[in-house]
Protein backbone atom coordinates (compact mmCIF):
# COMPACT_ATOMS: atom_id res chain seq x y z
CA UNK A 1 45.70 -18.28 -12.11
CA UNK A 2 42.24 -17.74 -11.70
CA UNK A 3 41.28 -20.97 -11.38
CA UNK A 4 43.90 -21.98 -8.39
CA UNK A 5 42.31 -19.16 -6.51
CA UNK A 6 38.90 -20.24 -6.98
CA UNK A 7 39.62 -24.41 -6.35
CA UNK A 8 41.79 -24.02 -3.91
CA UNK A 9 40.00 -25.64 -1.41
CA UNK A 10 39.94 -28.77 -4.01
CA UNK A 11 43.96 -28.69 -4.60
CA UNK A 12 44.04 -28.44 -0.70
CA UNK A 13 42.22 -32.03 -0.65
CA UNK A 14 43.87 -33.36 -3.93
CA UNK A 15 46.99 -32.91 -1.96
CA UNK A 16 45.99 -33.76 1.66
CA UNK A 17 44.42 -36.98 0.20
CA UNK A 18 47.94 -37.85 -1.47
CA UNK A 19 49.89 -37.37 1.70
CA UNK A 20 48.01 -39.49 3.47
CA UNK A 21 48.06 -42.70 0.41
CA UNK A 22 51.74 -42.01 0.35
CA UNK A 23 52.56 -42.17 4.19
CA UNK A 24 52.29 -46.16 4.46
CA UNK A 25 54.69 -46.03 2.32
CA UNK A 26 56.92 -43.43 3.21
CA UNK A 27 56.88 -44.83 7.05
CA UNK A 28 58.25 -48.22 6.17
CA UNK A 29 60.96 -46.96 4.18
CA UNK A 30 62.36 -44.66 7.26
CA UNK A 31 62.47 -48.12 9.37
CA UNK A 32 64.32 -50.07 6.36
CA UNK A 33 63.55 -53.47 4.98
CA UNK A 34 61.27 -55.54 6.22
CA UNK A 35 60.96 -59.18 5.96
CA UNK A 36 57.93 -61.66 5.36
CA UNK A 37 57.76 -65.06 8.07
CA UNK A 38 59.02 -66.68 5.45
CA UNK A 39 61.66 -64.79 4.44
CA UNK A 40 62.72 -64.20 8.63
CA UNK A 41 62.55 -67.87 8.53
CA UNK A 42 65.25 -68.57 5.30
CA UNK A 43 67.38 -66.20 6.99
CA UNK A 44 67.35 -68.06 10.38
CA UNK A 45 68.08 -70.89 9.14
CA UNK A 46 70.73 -69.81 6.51
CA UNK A 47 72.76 -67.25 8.94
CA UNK A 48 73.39 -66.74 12.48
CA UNK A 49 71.24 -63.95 13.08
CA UNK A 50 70.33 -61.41 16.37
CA UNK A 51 66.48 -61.31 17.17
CA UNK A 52 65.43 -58.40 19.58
CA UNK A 53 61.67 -58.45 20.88
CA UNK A 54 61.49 -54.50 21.26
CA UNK A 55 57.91 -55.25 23.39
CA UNK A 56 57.75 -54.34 27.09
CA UNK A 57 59.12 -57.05 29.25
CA UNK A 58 55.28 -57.71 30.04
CA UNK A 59 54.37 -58.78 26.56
CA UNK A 60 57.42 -60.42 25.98
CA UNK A 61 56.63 -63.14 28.79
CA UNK A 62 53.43 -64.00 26.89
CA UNK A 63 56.18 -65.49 24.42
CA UNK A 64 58.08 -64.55 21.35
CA UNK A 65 60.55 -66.05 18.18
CA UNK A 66 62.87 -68.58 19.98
CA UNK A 67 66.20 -67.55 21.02
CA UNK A 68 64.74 -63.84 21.08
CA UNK A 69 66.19 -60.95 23.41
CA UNK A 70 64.08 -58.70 24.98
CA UNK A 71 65.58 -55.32 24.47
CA UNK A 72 62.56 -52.61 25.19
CA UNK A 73 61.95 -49.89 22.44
CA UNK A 74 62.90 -47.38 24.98
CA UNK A 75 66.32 -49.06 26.37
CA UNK A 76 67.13 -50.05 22.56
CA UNK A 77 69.74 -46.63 22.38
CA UNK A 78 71.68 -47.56 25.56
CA UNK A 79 71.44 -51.18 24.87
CA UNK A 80 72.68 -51.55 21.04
CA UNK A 81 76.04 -51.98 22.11
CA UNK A 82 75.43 -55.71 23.53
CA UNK A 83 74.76 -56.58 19.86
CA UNK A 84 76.83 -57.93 17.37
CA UNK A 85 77.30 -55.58 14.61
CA UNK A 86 78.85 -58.19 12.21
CA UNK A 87 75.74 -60.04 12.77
CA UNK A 88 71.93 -59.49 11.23
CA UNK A 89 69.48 -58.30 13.52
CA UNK A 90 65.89 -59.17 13.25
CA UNK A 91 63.50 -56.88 14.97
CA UNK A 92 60.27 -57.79 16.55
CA UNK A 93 56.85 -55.96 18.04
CA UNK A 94 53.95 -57.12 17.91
CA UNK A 95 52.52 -55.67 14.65
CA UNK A 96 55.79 -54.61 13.14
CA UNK A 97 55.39 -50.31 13.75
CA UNK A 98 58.04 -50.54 17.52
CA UNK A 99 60.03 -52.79 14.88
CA UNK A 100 60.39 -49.75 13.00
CA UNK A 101 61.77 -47.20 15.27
CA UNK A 102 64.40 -49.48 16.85
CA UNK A 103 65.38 -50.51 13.47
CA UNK A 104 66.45 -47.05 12.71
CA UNK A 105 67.77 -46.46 16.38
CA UNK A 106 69.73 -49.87 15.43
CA UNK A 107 71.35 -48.53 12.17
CA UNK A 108 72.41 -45.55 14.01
CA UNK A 109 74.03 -47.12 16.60
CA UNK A 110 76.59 -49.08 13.65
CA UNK A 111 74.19 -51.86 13.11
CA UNK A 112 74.72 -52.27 9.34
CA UNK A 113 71.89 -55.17 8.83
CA UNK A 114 69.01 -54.38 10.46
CA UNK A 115 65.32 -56.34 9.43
CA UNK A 116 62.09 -55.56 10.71
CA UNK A 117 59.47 -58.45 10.85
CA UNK A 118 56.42 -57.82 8.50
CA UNK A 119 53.60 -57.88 10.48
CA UNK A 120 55.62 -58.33 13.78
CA UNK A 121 54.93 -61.48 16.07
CA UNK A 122 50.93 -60.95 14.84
CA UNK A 123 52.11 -62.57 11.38
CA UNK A 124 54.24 -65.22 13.12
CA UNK A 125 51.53 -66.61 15.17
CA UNK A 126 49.06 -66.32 11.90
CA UNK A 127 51.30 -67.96 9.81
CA UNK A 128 51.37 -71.19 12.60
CA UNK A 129 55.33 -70.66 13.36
CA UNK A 130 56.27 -71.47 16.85
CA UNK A 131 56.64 -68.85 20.04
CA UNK A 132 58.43 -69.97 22.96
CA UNK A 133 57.44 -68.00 26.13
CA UNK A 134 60.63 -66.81 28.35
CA UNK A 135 61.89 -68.71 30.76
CA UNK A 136 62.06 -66.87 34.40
CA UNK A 137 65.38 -66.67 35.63
């Protein structure tokens, strides 16, 4: 006992330094699976799938995955109901951490297949797979 009062200070950062390795992990978990390009790619082509660009109407317009929607993180809630929920859903950001909180927004809302895109539309465009830009209306 004596020794847990005198190293505290060392278990404090033992176990500070543990939360903070763990969280990555932790974090993607909480958003569900995510896919690789490739992966988002086989399932494209194998299934009809749902994309949703959860970026800011802004960033969308710079382009995204073809046949994309652009559903806001913030309007995802009131807008999960335009989706199919017998459908997958792919979700897009940029870098994949949006993805993750409208994923779980999504699987609240019913959706029972929801994916998150590893790496968001960062990995897309590194790994040389097209991006259409939206077409004004």
């Amino acid at each position: 006992m004596n020794f847990l009062l005198e190293n505290y200070w060392l278990i404090a950062i033992a176990l500070a330094s543990g939360a903070l390795i763990a969280w990555p992990a932790l974090r993607t978990r909480a958003g569900g699976p995510e896919l690789s390009t490739l992966a988002a790619t086989q399932l494209i082509n194998r299934r009809e799938v749902q994309i949703v660009d959860v970026r800011p109407v802004e960033e969308f317009a710079t382009g995204s995955l073809a046949s994309a929607r652009n559903v806001p993180l913030a309007d995802v809630p009131g807008r999960a109901g335009e989706l199919r929920k017998d459908q997958p859903v792919i979700v897009v950001c940029e870098a994949g951490r949006r993805a993750s909180l409208a994923a779980v927004k999504l699987r609240s809302a019913g959706i029972a297949e929801v994916f998150i895109l590893s790496g968001g539309l960062a990995a897309w465009r590194a790994a040389g797979l097209p991006v259409v830009r939206a077409q004004k209306a």
